[in-house]
C-alpha atoms as a PDB file:
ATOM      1  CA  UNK A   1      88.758  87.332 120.222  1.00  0.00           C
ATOM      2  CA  UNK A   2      92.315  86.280 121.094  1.00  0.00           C
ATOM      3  CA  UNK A   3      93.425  83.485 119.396  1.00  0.00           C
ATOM      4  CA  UNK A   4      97.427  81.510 120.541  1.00  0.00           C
ATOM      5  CA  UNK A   5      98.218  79.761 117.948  1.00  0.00           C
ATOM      6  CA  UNK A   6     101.492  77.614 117.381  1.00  0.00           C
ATOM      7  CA  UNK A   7     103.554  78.100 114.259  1.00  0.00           C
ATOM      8  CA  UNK A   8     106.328  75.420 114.403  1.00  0.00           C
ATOM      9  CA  UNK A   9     107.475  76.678 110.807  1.00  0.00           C
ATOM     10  CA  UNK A  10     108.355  80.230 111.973  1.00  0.00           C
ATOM     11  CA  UNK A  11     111.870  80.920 112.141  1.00  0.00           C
ATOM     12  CA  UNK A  12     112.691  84.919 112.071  1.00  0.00           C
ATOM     13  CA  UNK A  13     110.957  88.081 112.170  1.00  0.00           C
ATOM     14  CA  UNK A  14     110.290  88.162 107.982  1.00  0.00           C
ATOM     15  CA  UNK A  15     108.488  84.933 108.782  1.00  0.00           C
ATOM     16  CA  UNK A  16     106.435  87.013 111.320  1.00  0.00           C
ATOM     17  CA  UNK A  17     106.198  89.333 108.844  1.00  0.00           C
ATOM     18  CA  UNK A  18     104.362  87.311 106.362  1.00  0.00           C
ATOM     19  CA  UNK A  19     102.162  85.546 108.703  1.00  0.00           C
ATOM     20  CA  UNK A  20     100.791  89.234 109.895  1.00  0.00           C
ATOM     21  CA  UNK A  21      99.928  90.112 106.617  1.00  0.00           C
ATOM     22  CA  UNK A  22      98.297  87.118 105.489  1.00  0.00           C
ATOM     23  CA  UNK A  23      95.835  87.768 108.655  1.00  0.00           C
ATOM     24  CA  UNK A  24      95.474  91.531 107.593  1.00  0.00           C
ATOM     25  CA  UNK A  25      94.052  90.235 104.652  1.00  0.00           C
ATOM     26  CA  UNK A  26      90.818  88.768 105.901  1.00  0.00           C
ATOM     27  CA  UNK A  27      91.256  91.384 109.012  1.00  0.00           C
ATOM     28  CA  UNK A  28      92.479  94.709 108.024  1.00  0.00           C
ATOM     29  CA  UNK A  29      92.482  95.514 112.239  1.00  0.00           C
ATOM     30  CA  UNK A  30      93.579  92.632 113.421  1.00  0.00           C
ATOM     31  CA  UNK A  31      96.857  92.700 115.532  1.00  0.00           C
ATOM     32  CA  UNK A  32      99.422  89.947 115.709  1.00  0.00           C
ATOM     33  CA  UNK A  33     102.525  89.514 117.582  1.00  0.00           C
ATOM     34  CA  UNK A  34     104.641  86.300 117.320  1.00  0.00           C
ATOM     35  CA  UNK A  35     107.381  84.790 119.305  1.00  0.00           C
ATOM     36  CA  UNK A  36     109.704  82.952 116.908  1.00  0.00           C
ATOM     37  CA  UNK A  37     111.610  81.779 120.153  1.00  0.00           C
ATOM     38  CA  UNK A  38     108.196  79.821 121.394  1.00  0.00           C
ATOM     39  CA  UNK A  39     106.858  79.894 117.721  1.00  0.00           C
ATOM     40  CA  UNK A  40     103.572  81.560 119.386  1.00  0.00           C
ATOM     41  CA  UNK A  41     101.626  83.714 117.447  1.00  0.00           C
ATOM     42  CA  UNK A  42      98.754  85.947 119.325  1.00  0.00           C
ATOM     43  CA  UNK A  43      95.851  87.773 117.217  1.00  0.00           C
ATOM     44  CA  UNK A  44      93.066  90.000 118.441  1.00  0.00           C
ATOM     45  CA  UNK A  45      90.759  89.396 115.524  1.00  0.00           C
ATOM     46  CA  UNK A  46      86.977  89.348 115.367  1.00  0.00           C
ATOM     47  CA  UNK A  47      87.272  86.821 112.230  1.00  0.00           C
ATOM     48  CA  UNK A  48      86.781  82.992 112.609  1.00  0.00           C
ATOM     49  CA  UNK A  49      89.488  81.133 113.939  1.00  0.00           C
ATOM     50  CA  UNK A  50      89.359  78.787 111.159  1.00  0.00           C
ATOM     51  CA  UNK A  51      89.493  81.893 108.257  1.00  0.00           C
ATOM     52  CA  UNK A  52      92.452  83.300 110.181  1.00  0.00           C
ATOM     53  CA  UNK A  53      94.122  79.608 109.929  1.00  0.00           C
ATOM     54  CA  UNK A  54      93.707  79.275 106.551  1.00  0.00           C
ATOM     55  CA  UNK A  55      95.204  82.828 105.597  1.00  0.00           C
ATOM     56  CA  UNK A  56      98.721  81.541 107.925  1.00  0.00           C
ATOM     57  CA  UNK A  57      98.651  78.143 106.222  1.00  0.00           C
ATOM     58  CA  UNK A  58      98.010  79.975 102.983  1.00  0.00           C
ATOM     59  CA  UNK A  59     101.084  81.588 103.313  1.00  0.00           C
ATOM     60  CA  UNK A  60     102.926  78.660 104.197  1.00  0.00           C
ATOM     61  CA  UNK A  61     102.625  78.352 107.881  1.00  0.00           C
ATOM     62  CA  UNK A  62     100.255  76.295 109.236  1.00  0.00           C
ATOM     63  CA  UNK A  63      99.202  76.433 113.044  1.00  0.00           C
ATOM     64  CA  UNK A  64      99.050  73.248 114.998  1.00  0.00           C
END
């Protein structure tokens, strides 16, 4: 599934950084590509929306 998720707290790419490996943690495969000028984040997971939310806000960046 594709989730679009927006990250107001994401300011530069070591912020994308971090929020790609929090997801990698509950989905080794999943792929995630933000734009820190829309503050969009896209992920092609097959986890739970809600387990790939908590892993960002885990890190510090919660999705709205």
């Amino acid at each position: 599934m594709t989730l679009q998720l927006k990250v107001p707290k994401i300011a530069c790419s070591a912020c994308a950084n971090t929020i790609a490996q929090a997801v990698k943690t509950v989905d080794p495969a999943a792929v995630v590509e933000a734009d820190i000028k829309t503050k969009v984040v896209t992920i092609q997971s097959v986890k739970p929306e809600n387990e790939v939310r908590k892993a960002i806000a885990s890190v510090g960046y919660p999705a709205l």
